[in-house]
C-alpha atoms as a PDB file:
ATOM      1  CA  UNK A   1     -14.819  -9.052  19.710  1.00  0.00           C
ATOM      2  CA  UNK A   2     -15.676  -8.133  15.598  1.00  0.00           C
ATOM      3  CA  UNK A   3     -12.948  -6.944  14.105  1.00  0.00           C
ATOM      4  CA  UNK A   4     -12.792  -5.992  10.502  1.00  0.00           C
ATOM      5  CA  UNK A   5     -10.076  -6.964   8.869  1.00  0.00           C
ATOM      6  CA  UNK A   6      -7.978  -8.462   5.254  1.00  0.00           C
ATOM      7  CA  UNK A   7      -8.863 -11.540   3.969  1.00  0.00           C
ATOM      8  CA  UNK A   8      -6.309 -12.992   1.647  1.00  0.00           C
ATOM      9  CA  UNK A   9      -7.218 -14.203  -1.843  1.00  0.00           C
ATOM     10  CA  UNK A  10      -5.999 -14.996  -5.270  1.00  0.00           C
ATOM     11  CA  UNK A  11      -3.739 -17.083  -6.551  1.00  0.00           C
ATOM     12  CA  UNK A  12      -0.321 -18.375  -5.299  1.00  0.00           C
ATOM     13  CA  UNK A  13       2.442 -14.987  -4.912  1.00  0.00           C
ATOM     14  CA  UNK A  14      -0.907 -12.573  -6.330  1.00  0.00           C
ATOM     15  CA  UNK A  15      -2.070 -11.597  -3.068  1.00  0.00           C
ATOM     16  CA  UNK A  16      -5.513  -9.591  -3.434  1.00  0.00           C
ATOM     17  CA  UNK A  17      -7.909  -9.013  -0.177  1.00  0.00           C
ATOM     18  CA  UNK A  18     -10.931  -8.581   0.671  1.00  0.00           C
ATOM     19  CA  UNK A  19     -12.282  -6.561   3.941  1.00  0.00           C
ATOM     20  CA  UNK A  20     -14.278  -8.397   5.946  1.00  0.00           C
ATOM     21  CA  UNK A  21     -16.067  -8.043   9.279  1.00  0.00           C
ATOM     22  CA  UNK A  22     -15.234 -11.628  11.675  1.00  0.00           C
ATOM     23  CA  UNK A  23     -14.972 -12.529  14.857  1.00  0.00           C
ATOM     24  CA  UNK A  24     -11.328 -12.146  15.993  1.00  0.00           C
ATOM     25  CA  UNK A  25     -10.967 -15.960  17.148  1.00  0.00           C
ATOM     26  CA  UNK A  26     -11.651 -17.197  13.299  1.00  0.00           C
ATOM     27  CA  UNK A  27      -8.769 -17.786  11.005  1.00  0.00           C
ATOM     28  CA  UNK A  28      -7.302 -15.154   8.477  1.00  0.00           C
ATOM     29  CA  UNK A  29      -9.148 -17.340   5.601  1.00  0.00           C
ATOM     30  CA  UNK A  30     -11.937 -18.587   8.086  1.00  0.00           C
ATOM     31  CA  UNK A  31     -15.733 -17.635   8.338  1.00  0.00           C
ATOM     32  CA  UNK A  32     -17.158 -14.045   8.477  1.00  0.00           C
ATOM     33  CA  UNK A  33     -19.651 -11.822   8.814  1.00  0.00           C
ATOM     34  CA  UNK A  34     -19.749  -9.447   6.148  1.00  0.00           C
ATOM     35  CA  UNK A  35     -17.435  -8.479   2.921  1.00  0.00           C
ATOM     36  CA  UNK A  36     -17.456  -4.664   3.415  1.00  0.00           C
ATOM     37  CA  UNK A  37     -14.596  -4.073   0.705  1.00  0.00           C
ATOM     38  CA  UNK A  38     -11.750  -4.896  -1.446  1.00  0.00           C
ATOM     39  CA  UNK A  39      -7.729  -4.246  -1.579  1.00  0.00           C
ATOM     40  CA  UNK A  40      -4.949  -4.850  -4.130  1.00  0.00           C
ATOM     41  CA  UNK A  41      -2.000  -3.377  -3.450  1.00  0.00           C
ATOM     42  CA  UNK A  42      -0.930  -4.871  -6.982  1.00  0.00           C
ATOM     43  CA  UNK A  43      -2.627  -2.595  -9.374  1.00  0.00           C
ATOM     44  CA  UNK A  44      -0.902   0.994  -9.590  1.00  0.00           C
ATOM     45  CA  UNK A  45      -2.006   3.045  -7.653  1.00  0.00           C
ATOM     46  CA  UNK A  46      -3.417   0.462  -5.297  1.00  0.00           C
ATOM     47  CA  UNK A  47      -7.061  -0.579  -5.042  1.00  0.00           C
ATOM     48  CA  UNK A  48      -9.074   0.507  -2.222  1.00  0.00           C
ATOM     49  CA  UNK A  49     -12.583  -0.187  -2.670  1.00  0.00           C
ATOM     50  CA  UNK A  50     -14.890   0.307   0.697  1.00  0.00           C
ATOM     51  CA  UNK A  51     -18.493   0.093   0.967  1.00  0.00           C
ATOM     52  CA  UNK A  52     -18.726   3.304   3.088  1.00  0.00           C
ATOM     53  CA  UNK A  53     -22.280   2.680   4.437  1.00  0.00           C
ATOM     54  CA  UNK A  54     -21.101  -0.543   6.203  1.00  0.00           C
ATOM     55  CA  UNK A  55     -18.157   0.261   7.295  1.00  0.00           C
ATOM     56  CA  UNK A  56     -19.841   3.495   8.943  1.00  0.00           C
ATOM     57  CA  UNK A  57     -22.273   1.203  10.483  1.00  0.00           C
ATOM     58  CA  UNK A  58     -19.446  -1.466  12.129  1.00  0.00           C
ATOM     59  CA  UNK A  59     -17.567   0.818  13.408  1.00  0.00           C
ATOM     60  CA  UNK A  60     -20.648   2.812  15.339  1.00  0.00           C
ATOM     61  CA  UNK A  61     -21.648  -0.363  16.937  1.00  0.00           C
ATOM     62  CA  UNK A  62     -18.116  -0.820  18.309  1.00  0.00           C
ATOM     63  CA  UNK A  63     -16.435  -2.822  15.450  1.00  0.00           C
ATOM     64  CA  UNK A  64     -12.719  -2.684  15.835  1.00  0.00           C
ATOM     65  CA  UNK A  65     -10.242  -2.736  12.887  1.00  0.00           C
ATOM     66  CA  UNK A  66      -7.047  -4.159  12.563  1.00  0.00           C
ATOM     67  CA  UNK A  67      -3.787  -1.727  11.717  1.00  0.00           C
ATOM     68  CA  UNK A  68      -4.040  -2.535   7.862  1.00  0.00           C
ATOM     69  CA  UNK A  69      -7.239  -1.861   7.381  1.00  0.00           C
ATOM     70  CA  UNK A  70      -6.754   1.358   9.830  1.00  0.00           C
ATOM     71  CA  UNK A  71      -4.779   2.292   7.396  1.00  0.00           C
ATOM     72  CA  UNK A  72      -6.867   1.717   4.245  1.00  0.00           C
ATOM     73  CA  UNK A  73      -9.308   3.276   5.967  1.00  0.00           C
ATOM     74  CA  UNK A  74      -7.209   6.406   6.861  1.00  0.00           C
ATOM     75  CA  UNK A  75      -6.275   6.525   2.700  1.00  0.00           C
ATOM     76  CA  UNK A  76     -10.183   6.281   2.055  1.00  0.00           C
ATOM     77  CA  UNK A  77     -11.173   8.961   4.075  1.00  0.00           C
ATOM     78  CA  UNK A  78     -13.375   6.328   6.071  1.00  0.00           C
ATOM     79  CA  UNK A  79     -11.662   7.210   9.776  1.00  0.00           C
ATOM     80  CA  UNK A  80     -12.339  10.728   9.319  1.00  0.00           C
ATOM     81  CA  UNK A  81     -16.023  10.468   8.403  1.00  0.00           C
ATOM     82  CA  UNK A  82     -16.416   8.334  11.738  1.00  0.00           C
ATOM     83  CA  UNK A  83     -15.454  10.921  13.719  1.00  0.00           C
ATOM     84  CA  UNK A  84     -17.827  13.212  11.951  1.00  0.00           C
ATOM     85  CA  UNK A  85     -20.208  10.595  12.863  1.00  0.00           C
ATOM     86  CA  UNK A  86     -19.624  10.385  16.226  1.00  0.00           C
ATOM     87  CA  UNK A  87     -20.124  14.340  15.981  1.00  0.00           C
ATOM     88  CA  UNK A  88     -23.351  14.107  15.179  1.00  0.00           C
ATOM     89  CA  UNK A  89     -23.453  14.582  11.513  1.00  0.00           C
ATOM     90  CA  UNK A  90     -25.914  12.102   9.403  1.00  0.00           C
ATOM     91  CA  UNK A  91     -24.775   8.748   7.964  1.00  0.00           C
ATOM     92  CA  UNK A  92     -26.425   9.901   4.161  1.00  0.00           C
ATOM     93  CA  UNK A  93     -24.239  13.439   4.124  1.00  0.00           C
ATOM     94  CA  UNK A  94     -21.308  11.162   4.588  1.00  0.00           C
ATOM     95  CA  UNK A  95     -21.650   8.087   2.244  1.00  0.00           C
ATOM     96  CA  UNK A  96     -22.868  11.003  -0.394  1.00  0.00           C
ATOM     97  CA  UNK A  97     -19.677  12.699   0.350  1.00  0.00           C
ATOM     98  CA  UNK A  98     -17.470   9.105  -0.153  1.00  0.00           C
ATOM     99  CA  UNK A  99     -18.927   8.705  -3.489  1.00  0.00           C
ATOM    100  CA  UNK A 100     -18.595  12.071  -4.580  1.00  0.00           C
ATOM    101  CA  UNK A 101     -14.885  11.805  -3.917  1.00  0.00           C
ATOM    102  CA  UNK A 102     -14.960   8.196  -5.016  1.00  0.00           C
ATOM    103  CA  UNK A 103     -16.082   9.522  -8.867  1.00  0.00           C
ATOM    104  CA  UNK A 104     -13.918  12.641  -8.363  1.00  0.00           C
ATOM    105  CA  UNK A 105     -10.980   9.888  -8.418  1.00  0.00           C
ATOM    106  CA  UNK A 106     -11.551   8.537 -11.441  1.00  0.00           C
ATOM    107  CA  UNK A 107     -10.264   5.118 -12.556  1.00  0.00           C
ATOM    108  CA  UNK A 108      -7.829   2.953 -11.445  1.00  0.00           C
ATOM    109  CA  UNK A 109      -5.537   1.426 -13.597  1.00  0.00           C
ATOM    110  CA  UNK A 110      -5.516  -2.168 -13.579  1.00  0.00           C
ATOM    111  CA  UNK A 111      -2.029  -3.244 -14.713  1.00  0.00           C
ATOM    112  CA  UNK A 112       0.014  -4.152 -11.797  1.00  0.00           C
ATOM    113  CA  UNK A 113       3.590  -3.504 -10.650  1.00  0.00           C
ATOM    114  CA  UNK A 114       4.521  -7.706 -11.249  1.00  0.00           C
ATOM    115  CA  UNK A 115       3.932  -9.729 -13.878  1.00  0.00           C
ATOM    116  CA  UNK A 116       2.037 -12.972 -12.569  1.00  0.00           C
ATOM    117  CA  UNK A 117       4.297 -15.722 -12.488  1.00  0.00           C
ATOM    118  CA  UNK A 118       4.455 -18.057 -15.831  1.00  0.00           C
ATOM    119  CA  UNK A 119       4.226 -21.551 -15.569  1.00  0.00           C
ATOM    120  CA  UNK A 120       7.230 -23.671 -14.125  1.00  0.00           C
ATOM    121  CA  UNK A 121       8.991 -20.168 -13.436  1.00  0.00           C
ATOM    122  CA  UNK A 122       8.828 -20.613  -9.151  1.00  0.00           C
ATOM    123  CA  UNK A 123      11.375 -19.020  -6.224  1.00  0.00           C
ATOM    124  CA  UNK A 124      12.345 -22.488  -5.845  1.00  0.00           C
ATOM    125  CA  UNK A 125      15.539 -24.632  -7.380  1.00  0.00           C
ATOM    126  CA  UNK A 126      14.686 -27.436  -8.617  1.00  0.00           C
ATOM    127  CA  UNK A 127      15.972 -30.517  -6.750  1.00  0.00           C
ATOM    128  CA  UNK A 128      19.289 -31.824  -8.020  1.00  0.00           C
ATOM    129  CA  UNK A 129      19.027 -35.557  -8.750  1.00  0.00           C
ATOM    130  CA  UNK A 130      22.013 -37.308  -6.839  1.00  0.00           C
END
């Protein structure tokens, strides 16, 4: 079965993701299809970037996604569009319609709610000599 689901990268306690379309037997980090959007819950608010077009077009031929990117998708607007979709309404009304509301938004700050961690400063104690 494709799913489309979060893809974890960046750097070590910096989670970002990226959504991707896979095959549901492949790792979290493995091989897949298709990047079809981005997600940082880091930045403030957090960072939901979705090629609409795609993501229209994976879920129509039966695409399933997983509860966190249901819910990115819910945030988006995505989920409701579908089901427009499925209504009978045309793909281009709807992926005008997401980037109407996309530039309606506005930009996205950047900064984000942790400082990254500096160098030497880990969760772990360091090892006591004996």
């Amino acid at each position: 079965m494709v799913r489309i689901r979060l893809r974890r990268v960046g750097l070590k306690k910096q989670p970002s993701y990226r959504i991707v379309i896979t095959d549901q037997r492949n790792a979290r980090d493995g091989a897949y299809i298709e990047v079809i959007g981005q997600y940082n819950p880091r930045t403030r608010p957090s960072t939901e970037i979705v090629d609409e077009a795609r993501v229209l077009h994976w879920l129509s031929v039966g695409a399933q996604p997983t509860e966190a990117v249901r819910t990115i998708l819910k945030h988006t607007g995505t989920l409701d569009r579908f089901a427009r979709l499925r209504q009978g309404e045309a793909v281009d009304v709807l992926v005008a319609e997401a980037n109407a509301a996309k530039a309606a938004a506005g930009p996205v700050s950047l900064k984000t709610r942790f400082p990254s961690p500096a160098a030497g400063e880990g969760t772990m104690k360091p090892k006591e000599n004996k």
